[in-house]
PDB file of N, CA and C in Angstrom:
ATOM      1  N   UNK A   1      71.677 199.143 184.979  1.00  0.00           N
ATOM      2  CA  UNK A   1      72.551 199.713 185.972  1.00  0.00           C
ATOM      3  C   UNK A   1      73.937 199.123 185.787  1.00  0.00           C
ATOM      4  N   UNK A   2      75.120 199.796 186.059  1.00  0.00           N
ATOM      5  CA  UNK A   2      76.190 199.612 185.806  1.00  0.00           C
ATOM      6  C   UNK A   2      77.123 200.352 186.689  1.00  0.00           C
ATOM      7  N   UNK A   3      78.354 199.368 187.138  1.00  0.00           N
ATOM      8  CA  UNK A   3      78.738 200.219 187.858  1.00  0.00           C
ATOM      9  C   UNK A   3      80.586 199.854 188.531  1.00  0.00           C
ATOM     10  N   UNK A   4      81.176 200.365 188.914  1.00  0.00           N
ATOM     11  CA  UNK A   4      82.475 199.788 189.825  1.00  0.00           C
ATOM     12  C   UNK A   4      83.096 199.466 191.126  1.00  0.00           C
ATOM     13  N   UNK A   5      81.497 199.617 191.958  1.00  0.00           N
ATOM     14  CA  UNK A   5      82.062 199.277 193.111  1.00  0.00           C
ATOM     15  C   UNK A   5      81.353 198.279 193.624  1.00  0.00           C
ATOM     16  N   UNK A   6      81.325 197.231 194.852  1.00  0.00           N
ATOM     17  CA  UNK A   6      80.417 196.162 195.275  1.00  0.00           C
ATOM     18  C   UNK A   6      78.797 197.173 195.603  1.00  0.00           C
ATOM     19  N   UNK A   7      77.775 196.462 195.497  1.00  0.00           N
ATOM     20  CA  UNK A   7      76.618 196.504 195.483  1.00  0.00           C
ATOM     21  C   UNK A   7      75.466 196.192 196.612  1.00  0.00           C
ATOM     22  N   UNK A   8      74.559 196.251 197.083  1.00  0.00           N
ATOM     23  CA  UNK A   8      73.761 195.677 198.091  1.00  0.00           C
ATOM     24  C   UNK A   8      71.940 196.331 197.543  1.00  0.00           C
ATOM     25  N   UNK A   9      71.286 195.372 197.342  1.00  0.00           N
ATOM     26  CA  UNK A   9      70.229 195.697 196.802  1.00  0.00           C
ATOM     27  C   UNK A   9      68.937 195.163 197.868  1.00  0.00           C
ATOM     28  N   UNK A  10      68.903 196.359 198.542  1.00  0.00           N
ATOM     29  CA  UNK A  10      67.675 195.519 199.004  1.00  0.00           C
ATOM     30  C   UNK A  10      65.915 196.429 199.100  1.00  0.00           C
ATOM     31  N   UNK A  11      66.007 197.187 197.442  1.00  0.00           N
ATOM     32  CA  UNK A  11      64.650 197.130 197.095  1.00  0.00           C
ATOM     33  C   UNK A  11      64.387 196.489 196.048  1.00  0.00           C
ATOM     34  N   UNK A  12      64.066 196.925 195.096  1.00  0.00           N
ATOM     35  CA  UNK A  12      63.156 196.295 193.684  1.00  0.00           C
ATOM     36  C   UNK A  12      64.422 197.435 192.335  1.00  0.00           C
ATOM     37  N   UNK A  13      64.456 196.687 191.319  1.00  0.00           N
ATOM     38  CA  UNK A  13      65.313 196.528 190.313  1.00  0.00           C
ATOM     39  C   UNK A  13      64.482 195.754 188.973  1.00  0.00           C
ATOM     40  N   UNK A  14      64.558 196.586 188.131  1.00  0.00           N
ATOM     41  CA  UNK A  14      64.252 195.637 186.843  1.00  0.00           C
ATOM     42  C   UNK A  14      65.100 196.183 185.727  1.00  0.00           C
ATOM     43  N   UNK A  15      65.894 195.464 184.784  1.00  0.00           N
ATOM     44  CA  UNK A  15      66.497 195.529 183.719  1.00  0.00           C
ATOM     45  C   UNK A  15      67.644 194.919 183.895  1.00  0.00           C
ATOM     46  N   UNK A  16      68.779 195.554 183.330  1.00  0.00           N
ATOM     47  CA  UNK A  16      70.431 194.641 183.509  1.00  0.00           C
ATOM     48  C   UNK A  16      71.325 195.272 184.545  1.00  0.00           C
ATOM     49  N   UNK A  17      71.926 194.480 185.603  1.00  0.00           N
ATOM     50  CA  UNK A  17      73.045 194.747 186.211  1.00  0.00           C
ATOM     51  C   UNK A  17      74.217 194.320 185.778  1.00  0.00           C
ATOM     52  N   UNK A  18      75.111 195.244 185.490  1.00  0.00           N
ATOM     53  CA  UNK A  18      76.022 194.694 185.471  1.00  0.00           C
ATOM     54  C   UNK A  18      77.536 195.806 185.601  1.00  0.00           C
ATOM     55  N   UNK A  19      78.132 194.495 186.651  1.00  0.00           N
ATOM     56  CA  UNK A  19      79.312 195.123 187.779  1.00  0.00           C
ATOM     57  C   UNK A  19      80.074 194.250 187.682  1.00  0.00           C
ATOM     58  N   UNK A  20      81.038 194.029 186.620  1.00  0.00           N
ATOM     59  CA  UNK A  20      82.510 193.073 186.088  1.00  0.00           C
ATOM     60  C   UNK A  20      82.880 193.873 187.250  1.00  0.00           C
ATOM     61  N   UNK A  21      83.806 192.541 188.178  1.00  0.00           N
ATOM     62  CA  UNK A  21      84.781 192.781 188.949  1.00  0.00           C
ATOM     63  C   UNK A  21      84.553 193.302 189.933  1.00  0.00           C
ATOM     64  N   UNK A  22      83.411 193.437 190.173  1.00  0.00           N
ATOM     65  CA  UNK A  22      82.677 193.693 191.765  1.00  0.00           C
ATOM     66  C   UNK A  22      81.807 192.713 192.339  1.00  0.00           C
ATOM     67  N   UNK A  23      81.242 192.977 193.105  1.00  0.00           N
ATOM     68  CA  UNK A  23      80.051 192.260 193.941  1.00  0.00           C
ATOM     69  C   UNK A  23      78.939 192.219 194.263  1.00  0.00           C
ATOM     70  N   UNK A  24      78.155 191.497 194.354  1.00  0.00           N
ATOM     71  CA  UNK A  24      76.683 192.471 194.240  1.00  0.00           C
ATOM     72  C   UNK A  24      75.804 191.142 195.314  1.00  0.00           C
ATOM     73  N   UNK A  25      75.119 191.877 196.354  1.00  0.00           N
ATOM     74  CA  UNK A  25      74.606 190.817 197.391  1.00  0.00           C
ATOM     75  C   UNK A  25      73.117 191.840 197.343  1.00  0.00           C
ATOM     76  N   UNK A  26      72.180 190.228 197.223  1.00  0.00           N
ATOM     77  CA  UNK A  26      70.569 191.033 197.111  1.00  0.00           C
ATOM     78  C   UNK A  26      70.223 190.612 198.755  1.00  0.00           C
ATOM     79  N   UNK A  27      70.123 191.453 199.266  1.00  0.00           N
ATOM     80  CA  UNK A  27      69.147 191.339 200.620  1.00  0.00           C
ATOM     81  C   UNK A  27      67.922 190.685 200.256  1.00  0.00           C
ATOM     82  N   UNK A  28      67.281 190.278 202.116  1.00  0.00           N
ATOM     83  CA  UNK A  28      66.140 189.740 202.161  1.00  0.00           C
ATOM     84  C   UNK A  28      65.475 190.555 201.545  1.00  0.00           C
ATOM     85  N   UNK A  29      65.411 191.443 201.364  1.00  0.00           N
ATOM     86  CA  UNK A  29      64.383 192.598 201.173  1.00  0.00           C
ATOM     87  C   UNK A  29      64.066 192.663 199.330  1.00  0.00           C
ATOM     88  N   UNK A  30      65.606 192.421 199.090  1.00  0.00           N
ATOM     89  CA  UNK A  30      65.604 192.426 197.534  1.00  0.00           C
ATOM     90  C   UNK A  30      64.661 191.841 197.071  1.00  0.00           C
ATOM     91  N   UNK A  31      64.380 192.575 195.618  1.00  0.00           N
ATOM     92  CA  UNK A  31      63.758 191.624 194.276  1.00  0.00           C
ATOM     93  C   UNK A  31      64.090 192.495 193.052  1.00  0.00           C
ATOM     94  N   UNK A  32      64.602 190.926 192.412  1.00  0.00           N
ATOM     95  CA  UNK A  32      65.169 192.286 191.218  1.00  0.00           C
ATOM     96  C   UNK A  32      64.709 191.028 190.044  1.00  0.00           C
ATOM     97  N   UNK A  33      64.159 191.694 189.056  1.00  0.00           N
ATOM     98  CA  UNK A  33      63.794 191.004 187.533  1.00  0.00           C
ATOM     99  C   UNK A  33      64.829 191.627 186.716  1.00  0.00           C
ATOM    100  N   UNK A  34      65.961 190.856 186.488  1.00  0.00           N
ATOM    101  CA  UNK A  34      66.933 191.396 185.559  1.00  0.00           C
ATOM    102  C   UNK A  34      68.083 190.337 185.560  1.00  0.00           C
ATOM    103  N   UNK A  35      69.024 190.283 184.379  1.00  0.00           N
ATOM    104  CA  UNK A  35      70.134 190.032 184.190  1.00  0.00           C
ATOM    105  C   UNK A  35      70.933 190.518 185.171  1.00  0.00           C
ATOM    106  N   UNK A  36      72.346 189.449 185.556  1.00  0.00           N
ATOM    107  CA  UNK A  36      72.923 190.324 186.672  1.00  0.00           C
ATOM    108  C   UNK A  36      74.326 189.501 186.077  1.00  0.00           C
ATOM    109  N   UNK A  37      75.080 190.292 185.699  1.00  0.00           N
ATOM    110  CA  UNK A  37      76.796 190.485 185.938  1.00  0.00           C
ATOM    111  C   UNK A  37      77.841 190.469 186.888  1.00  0.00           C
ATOM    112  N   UNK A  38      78.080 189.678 187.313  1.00  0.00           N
ATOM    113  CA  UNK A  38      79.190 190.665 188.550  1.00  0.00           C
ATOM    114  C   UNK A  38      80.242 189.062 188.767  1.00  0.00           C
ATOM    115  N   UNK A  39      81.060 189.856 189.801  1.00  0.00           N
ATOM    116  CA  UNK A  39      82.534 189.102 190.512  1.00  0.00           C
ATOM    117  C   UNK A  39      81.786 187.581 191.038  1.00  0.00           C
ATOM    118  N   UNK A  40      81.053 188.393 191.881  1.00  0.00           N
ATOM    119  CA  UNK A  40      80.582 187.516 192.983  1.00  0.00           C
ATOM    120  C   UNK A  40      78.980 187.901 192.982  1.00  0.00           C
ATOM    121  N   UNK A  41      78.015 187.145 193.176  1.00  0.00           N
ATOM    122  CA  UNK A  41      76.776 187.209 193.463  1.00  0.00           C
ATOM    123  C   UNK A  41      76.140 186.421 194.511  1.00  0.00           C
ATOM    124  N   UNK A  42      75.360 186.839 195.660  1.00  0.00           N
ATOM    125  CA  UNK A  42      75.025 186.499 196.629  1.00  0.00           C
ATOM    126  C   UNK A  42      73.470 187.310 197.269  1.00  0.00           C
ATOM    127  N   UNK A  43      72.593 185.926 196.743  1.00  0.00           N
ATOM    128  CA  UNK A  43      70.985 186.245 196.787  1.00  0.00           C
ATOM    129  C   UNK A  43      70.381 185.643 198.152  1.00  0.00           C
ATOM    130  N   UNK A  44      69.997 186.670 198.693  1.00  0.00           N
ATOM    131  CA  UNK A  44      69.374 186.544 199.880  1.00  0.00           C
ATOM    132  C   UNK A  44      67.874 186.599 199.750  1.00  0.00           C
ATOM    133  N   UNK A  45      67.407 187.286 198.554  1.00  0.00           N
ATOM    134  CA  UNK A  45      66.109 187.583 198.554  1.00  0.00           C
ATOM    135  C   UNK A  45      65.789 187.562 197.384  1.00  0.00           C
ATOM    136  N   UNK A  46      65.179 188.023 196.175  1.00  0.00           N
ATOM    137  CA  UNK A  46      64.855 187.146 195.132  1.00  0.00           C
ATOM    138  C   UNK A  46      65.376 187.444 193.651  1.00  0.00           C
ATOM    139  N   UNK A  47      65.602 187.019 193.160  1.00  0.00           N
ATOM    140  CA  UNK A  47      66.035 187.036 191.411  1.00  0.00           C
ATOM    141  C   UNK A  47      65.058 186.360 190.583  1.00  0.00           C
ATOM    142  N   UNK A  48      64.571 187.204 189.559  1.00  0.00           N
ATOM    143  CA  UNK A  48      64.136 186.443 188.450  1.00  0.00           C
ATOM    144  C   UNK A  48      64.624 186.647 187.309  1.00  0.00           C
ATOM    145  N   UNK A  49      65.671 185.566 186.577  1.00  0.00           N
ATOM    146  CA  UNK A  49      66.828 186.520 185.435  1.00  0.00           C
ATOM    147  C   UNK A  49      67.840 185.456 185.088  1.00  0.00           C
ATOM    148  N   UNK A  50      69.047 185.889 184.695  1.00  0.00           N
ATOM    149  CA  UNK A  50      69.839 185.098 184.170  1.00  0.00           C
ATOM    150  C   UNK A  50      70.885 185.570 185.157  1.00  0.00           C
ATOM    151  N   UNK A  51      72.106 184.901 186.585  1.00  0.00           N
ATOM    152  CA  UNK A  51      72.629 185.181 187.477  1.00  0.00           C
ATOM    153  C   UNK A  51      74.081 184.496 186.521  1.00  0.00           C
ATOM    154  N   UNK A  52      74.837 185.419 185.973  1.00  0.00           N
ATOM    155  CA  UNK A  52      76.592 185.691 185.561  1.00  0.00           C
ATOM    156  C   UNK A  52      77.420 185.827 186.714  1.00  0.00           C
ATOM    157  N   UNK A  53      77.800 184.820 187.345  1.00  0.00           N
ATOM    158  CA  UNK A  53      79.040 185.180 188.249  1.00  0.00           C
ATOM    159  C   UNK A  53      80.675 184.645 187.422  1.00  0.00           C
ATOM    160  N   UNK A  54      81.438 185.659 187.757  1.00  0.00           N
ATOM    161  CA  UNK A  54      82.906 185.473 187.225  1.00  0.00           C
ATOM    162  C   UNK A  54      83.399 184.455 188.025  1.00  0.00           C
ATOM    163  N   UNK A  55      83.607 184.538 189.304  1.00  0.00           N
ATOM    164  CA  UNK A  55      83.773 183.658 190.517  1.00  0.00           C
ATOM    165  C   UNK A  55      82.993 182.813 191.060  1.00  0.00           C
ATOM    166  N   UNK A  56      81.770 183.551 191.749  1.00  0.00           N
ATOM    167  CA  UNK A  56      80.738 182.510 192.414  1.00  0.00           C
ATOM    168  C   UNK A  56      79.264 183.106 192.100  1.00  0.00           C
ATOM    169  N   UNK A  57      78.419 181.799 192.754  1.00  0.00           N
ATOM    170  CA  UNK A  57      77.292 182.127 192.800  1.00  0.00           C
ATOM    171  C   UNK A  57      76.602 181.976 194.346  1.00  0.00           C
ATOM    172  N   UNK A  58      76.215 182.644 195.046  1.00  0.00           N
ATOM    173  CA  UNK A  58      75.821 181.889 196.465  1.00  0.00           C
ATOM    174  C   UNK A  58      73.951 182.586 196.400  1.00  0.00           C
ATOM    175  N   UNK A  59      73.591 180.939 196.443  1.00  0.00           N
ATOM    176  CA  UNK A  59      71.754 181.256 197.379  1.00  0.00           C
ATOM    177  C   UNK A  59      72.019 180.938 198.229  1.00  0.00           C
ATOM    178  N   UNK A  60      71.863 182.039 199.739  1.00  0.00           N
ATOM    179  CA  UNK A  60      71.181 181.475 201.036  1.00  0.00           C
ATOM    180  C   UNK A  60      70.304 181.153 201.093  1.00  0.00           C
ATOM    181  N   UNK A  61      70.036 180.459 202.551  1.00  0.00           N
ATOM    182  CA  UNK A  61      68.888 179.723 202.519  1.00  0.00           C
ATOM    183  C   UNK A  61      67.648 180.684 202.350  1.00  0.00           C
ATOM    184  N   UNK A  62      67.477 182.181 202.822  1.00  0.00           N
ATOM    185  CA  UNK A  62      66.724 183.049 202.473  1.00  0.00           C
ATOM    186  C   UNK A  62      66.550 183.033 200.821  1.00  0.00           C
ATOM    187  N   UNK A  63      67.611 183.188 200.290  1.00  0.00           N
ATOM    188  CA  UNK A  63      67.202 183.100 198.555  1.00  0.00           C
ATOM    189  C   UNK A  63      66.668 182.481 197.946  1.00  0.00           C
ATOM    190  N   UNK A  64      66.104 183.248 196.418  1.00  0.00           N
ATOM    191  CA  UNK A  64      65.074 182.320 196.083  1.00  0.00           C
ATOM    192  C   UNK A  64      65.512 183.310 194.584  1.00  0.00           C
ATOM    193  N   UNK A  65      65.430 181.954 193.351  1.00  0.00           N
ATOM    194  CA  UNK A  65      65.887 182.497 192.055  1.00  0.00           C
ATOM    195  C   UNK A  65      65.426 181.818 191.298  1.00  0.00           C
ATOM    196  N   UNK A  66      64.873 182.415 190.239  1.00  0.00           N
ATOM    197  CA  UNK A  66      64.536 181.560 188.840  1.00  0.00           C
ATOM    198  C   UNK A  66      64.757 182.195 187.623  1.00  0.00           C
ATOM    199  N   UNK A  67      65.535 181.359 186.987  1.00  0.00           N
ATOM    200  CA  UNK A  67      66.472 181.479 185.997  1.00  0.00           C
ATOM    201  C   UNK A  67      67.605 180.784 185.890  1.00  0.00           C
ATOM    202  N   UNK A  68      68.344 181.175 185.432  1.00  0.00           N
ATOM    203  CA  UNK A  68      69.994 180.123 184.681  1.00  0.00           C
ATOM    204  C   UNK A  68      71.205 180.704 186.159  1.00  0.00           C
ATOM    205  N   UNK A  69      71.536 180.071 186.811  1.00  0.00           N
ATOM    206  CA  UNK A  69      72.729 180.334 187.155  1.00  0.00           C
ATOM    207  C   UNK A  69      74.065 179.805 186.079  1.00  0.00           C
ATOM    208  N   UNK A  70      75.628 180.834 186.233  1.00  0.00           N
ATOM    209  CA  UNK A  70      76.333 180.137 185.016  1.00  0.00           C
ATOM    210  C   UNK A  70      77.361 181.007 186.040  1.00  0.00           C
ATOM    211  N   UNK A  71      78.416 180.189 186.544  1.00  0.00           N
ATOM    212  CA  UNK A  71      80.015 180.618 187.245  1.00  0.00           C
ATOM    213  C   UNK A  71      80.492 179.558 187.633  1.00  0.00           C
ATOM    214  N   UNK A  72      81.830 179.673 187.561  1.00  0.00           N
ATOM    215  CA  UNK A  72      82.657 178.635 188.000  1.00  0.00           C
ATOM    216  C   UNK A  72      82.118 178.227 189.201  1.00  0.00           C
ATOM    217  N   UNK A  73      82.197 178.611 190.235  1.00  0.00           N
ATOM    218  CA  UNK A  73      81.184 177.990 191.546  1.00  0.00           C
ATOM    219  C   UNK A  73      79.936 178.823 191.833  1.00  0.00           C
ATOM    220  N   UNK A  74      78.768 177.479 192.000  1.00  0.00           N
ATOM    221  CA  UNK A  74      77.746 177.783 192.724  1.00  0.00           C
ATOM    222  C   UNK A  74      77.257 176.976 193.497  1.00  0.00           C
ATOM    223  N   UNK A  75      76.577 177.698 194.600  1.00  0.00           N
ATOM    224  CA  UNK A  75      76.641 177.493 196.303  1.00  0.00           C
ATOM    225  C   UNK A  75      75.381 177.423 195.826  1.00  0.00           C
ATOM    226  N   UNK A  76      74.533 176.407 196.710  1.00  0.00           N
ATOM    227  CA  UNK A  76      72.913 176.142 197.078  1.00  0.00           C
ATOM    228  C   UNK A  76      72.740 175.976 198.179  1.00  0.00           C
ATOM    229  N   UNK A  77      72.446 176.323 199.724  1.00  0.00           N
ATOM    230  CA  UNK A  77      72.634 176.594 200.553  1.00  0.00           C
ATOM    231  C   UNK A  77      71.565 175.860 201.063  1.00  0.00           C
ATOM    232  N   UNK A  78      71.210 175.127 202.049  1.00  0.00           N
ATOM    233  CA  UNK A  78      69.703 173.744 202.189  1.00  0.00           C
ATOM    234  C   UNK A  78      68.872 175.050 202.857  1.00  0.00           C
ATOM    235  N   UNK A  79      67.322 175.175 201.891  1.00  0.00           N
ATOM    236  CA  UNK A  79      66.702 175.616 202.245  1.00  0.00           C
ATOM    237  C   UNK A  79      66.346 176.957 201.053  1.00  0.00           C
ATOM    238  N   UNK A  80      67.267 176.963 200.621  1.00  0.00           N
ATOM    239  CA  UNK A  80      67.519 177.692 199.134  1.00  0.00           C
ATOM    240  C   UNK A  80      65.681 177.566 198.420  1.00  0.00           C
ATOM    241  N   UNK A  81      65.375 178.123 197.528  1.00  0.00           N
ATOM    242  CA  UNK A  81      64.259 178.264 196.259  1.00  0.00           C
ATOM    243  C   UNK A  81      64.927 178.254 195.184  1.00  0.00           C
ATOM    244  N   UNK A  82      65.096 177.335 194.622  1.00  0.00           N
ATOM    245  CA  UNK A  82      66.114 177.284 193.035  1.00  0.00           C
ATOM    246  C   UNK A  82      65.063 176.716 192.087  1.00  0.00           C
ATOM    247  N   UNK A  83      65.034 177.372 190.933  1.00  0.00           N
ATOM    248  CA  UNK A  83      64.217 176.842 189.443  1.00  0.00           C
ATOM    249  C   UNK A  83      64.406 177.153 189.126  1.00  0.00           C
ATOM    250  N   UNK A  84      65.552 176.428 187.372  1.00  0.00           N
ATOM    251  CA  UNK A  84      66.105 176.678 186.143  1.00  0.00           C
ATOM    252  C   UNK A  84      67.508 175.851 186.151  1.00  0.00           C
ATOM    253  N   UNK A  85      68.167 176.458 185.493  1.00  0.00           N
ATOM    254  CA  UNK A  85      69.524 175.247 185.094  1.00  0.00           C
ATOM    255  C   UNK A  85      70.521 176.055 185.560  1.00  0.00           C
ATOM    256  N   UNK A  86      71.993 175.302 186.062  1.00  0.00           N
ATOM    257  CA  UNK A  86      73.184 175.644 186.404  1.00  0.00           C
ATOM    258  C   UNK A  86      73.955 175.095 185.202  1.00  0.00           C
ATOM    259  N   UNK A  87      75.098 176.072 185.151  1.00  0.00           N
ATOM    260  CA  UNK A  87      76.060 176.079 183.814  1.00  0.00           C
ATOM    261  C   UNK A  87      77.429 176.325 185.067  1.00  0.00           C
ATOM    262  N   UNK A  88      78.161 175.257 185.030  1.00  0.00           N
ATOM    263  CA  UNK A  88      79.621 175.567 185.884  1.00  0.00           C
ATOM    264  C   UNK A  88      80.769 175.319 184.631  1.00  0.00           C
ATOM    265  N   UNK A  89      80.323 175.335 183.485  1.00  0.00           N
ATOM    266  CA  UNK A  89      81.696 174.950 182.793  1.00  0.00           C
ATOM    267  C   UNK A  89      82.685 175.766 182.875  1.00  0.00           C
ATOM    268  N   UNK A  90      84.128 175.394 182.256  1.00  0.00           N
ATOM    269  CA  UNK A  90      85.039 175.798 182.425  1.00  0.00           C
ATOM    270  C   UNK A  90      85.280 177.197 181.586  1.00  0.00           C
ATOM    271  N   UNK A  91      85.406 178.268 182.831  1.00  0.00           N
ATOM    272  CA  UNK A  91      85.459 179.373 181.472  1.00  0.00           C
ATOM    273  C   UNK A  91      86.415 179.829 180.511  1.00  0.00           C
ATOM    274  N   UNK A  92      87.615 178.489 180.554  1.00  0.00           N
ATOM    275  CA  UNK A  92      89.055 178.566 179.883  1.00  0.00           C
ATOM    276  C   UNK A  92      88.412 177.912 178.337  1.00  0.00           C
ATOM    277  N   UNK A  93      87.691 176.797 178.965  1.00  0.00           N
ATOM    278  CA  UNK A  93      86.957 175.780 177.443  1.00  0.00           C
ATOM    279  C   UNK A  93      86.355 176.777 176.746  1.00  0.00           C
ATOM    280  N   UNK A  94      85.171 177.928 177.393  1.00  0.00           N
ATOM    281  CA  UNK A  94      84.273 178.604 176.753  1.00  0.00           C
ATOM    282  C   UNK A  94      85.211 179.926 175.720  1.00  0.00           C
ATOM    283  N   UNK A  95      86.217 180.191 176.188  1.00  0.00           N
ATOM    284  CA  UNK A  95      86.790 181.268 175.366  1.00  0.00           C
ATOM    285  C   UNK A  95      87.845 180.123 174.275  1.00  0.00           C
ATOM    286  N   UNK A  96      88.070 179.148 174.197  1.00  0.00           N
ATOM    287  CA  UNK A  96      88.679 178.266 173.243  1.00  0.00           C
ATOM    288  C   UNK A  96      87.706 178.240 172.115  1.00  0.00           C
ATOM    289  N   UNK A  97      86.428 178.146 172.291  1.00  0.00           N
ATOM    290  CA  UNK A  97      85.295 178.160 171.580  1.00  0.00           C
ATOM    291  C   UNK A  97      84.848 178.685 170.744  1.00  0.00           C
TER     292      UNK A  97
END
């Protein structure tokens, strides 16, 4: 799925999202098994995948994700479900590279 405007997912999803320069917020309801792209990402309900934020990353405490988070900021919110690794490097270093 691909797309240009902000997002709200709150059924079931499997494969790649991806929304450069938008937003994409998974409801409680969400579950999505896929790669996800976007501005901003904000999981309320579940991810299993690799979570690309340009800007941020936010788990509420409802969220629950497993896989790689990788954006300049990410939010873990107490009460969060997190398993896998965070990548915050600098994305000025990564395009020098």
């Amino acid at each position: 799925m691909s797309g240009t405007q902000d997002v709200v997912v709150r059924g079931r999803i499997e494969g790649q999202i991806s929304l450069t320069g938008c937003n994409i917020t998974v409801g409680k309801e969400g579950r999505i098994k896929a790669d996800l792209l976007a501005k901003a990402i904000q999981v309320d309900g579940f991810v299993d995948g690799l979570l690309r934020g340009e800007d941020q990353i936010l788990l509420s405490q409802t969220g629950r994700v497993r896989g790689k988070l990788i954006a300049p900021q990410v939010v873990l919110e107490e009460g969060c479900n997190f398993k896998g690794t965070v990548d915050m490097g600098d994305r000025t270093q990564d395009s020098a590279e």
